[in-house]
PDB file of N, CA and C in Angstrom:
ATOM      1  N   UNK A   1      80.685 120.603  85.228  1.00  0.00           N
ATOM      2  CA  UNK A   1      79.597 119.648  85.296  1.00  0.00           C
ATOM      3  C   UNK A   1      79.529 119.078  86.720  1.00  0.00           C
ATOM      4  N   UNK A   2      78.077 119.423  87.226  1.00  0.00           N
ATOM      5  CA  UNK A   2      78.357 118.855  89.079  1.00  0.00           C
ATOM      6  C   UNK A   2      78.268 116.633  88.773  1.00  0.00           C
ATOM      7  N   UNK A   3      78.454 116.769  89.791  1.00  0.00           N
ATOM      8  CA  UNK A   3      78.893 115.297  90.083  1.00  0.00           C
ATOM      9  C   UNK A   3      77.678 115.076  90.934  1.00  0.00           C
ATOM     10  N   UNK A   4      77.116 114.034  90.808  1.00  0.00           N
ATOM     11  CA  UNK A   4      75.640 113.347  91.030  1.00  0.00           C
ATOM     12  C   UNK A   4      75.831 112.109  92.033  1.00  0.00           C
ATOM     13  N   UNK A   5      75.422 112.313  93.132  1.00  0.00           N
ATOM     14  CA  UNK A   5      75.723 110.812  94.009  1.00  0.00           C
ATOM     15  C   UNK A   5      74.539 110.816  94.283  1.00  0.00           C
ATOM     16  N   UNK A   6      74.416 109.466  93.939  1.00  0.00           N
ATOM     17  CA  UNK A   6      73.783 108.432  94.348  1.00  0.00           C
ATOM     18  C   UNK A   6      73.597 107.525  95.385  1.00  0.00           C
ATOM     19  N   UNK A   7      73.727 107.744  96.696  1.00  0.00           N
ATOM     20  CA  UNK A   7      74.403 106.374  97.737  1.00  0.00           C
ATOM     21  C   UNK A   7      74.516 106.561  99.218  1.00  0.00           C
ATOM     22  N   UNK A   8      74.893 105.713  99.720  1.00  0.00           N
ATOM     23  CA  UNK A   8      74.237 105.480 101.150  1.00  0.00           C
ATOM     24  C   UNK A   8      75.182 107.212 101.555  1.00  0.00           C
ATOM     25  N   UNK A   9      75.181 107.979 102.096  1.00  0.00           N
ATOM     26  CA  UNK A   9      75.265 109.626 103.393  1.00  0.00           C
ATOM     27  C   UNK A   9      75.290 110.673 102.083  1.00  0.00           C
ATOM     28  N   UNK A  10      74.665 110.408 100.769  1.00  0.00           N
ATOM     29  CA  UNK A  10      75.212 111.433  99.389  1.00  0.00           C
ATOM     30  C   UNK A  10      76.444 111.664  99.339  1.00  0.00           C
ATOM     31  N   UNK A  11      76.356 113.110  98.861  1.00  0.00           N
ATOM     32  CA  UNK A  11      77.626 114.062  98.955  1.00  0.00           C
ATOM     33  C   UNK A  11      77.926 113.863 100.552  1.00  0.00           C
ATOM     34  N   UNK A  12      77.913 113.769 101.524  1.00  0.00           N
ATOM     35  CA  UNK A  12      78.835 114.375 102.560  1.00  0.00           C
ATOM     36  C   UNK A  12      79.091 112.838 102.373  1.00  0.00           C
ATOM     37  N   UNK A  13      79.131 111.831 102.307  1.00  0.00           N
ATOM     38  CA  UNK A  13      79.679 110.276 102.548  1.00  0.00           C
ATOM     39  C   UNK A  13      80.718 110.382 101.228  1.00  0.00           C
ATOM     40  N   UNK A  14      80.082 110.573  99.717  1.00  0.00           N
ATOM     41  CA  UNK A  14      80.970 110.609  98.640  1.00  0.00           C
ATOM     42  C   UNK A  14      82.653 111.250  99.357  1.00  0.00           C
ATOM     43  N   UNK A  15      81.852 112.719  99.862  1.00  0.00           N
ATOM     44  CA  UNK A  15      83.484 113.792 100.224  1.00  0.00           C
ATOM     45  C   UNK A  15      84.086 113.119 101.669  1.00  0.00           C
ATOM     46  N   UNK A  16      83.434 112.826 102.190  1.00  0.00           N
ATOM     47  CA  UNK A  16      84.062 111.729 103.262  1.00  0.00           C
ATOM     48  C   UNK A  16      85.396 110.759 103.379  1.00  0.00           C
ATOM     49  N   UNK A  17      84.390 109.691 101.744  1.00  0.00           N
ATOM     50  CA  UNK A  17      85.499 108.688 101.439  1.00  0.00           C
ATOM     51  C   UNK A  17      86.940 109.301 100.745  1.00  0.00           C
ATOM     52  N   UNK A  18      86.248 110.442  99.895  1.00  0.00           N
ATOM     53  CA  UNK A  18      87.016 111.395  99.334  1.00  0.00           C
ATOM     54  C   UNK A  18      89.082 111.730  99.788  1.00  0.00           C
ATOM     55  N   UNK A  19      88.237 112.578 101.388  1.00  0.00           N
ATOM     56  CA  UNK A  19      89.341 113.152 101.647  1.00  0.00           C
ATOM     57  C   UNK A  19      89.536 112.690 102.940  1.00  0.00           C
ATOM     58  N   UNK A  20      88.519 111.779 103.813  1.00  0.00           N
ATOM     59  CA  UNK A  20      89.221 110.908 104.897  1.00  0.00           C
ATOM     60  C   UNK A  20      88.867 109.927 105.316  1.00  0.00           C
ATOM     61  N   UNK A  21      89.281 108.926 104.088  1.00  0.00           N
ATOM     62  CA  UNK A  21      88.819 107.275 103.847  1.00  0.00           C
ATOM     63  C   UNK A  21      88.739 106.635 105.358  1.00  0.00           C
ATOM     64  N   UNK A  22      90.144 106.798 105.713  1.00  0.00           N
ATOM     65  CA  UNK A  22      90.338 106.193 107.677  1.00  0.00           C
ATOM     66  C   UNK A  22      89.172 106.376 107.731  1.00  0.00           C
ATOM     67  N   UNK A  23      88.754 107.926 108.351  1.00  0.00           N
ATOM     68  CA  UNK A  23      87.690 108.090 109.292  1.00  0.00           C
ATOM     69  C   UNK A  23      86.502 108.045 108.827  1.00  0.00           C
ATOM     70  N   UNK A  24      86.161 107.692 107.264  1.00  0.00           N
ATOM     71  CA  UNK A  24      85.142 107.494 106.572  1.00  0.00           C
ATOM     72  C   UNK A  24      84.519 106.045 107.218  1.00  0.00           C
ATOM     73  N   UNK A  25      85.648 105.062 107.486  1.00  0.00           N
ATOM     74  CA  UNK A  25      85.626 103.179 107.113  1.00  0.00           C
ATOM     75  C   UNK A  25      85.199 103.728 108.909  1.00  0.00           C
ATOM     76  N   UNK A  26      85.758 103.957 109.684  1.00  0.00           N
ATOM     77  CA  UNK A  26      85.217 103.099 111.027  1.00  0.00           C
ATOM     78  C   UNK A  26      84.597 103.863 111.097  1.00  0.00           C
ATOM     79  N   UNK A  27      83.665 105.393 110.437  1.00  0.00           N
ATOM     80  CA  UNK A  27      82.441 105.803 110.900  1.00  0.00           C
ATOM     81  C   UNK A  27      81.448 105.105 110.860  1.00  0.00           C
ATOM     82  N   UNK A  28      81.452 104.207 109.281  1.00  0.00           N
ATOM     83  CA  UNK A  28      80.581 103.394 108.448  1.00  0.00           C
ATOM     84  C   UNK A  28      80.480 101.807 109.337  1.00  0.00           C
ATOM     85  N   UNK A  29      81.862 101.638 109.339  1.00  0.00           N
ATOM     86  CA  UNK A  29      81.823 100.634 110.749  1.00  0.00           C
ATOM     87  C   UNK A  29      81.261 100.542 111.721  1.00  0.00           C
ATOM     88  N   UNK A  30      80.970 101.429 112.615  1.00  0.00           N
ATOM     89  CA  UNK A  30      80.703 102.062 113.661  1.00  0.00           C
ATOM     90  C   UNK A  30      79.152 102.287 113.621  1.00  0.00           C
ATOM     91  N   UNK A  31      78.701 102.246 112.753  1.00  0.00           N
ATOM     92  CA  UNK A  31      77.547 102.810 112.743  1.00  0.00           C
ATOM     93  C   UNK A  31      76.129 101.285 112.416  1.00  0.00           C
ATOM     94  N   UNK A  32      77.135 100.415 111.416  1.00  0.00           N
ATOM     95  CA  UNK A  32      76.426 100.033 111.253  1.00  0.00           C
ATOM     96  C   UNK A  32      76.369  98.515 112.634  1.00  0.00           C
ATOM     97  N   UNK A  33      77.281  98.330 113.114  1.00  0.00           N
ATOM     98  CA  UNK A  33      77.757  97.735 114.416  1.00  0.00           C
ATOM     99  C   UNK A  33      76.334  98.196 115.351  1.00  0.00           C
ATOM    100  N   UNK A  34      76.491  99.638 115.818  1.00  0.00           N
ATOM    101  CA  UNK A  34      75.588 100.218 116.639  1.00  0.00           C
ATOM    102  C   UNK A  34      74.135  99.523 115.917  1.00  0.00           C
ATOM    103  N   UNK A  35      73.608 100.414 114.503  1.00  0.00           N
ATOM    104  CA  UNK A  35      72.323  99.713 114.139  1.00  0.00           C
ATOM    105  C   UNK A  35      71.567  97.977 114.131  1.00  0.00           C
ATOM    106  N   UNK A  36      73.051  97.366 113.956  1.00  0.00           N
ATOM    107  CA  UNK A  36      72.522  95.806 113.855  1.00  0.00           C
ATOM    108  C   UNK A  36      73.147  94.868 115.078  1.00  0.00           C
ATOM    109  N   UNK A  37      73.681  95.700 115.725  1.00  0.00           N
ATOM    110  CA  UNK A  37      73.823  95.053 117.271  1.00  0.00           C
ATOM    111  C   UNK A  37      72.731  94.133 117.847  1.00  0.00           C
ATOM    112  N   UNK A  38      71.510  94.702 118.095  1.00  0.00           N
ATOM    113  CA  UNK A  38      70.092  94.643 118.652  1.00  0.00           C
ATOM    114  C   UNK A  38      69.906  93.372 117.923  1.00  0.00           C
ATOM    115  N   UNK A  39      69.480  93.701 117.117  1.00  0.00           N
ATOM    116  CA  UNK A  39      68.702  92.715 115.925  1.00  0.00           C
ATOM    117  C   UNK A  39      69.765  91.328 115.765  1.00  0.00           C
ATOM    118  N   UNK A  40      71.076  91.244 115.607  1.00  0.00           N
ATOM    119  CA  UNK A  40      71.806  90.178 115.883  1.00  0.00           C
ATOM    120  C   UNK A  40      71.565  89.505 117.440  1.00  0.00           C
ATOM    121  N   UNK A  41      71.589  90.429 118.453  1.00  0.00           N
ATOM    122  CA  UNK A  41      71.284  89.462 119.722  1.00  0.00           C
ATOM    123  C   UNK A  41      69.937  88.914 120.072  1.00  0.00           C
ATOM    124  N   UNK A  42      68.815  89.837 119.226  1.00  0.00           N
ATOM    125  CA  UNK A  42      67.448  89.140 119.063  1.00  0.00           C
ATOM    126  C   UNK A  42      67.611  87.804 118.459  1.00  0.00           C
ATOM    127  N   UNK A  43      68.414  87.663 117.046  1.00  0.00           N
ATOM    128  CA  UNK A  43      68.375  86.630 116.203  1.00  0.00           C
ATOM    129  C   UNK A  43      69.400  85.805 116.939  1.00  0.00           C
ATOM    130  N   UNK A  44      70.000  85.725 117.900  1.00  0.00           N
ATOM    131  CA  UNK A  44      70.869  84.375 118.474  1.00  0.00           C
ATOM    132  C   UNK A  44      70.169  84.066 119.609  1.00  0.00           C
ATOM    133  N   UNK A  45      69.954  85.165 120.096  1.00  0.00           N
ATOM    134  CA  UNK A  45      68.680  84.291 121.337  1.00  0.00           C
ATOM    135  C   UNK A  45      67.383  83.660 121.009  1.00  0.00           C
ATOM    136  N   UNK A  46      66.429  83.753 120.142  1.00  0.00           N
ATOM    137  CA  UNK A  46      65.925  83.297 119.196  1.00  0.00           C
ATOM    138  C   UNK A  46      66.323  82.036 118.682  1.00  0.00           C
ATOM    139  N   UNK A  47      67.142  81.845 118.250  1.00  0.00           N
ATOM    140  CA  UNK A  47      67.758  80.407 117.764  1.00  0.00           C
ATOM    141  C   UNK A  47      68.653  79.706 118.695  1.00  0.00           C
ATOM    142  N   UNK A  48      69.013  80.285 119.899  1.00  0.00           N
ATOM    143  CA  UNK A  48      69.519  79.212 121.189  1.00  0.00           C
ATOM    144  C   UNK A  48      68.249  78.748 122.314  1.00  0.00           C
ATOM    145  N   UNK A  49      67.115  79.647 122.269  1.00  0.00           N
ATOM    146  CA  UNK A  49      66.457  79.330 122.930  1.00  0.00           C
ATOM    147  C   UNK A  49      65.130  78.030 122.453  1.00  0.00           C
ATOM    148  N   UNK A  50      65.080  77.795 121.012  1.00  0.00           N
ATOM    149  CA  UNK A  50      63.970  77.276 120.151  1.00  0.00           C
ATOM    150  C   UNK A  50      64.582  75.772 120.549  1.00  0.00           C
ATOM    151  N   UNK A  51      63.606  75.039 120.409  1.00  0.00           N
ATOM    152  CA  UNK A  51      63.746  73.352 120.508  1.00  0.00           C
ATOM    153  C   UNK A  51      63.695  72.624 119.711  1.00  0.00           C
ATOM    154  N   UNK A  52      64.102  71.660 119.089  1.00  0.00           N
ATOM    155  CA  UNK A  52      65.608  71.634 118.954  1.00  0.00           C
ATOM    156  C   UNK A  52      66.505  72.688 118.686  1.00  0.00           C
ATOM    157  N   UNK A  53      67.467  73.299 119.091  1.00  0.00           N
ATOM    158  CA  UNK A  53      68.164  74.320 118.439  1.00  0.00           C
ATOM    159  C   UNK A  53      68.656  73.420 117.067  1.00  0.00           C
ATOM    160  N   UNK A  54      68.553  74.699 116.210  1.00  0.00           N
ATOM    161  CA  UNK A  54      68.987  74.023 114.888  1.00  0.00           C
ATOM    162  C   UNK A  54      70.071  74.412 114.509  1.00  0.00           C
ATOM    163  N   UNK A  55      70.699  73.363 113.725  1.00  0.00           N
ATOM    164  CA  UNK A  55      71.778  73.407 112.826  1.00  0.00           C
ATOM    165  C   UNK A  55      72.092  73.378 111.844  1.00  0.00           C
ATOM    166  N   UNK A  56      73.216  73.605 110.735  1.00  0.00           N
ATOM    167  CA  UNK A  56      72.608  73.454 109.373  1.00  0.00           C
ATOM    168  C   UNK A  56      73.277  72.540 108.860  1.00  0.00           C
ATOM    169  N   UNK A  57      72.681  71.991 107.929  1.00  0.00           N
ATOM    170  CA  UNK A  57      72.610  70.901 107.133  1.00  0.00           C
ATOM    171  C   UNK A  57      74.413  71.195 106.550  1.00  0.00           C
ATOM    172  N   UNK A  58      75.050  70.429 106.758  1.00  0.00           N
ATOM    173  CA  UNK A  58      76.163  70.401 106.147  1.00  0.00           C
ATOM    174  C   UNK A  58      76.311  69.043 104.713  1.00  0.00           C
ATOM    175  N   UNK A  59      75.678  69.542 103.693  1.00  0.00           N
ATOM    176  CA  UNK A  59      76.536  68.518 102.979  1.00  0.00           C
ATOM    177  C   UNK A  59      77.572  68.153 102.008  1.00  0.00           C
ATOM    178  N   UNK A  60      78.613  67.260 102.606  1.00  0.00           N
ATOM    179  CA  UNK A  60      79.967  67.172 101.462  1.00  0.00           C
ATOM    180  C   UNK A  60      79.649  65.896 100.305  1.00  0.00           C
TER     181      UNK A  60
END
């Protein structure tokens, strides 16, 4: 009976985690670092540059 994946790289990510978890985790690491790099330094410059810079509401 074949085996059905569902999920973020299919089969080559399933056999990945499979048989080389290490190099599975900092590919997945690695990758997603590279993709949301950009978009994190958009979103802090964005919110250091706005007036008032804001903060968040802390309440205890």
């Amino acid at each position: 009976m074949p085996i059905r994946v569902h999920n973020y790289a299919g089969k080559f990510g399933w056999n990945m985690r499979k048989y080389f978890p290490k190099l599975a985790s900092e590919g997945y690491l690695t990758l997603q670092f590279l993709t949301r790099g950009k978009s994190q330094r958009e979103y802090i410059k964005y919110f250091m540059e706005s007036d008032p810079i804001p903060h968040p509401n802390v309440v205890n």
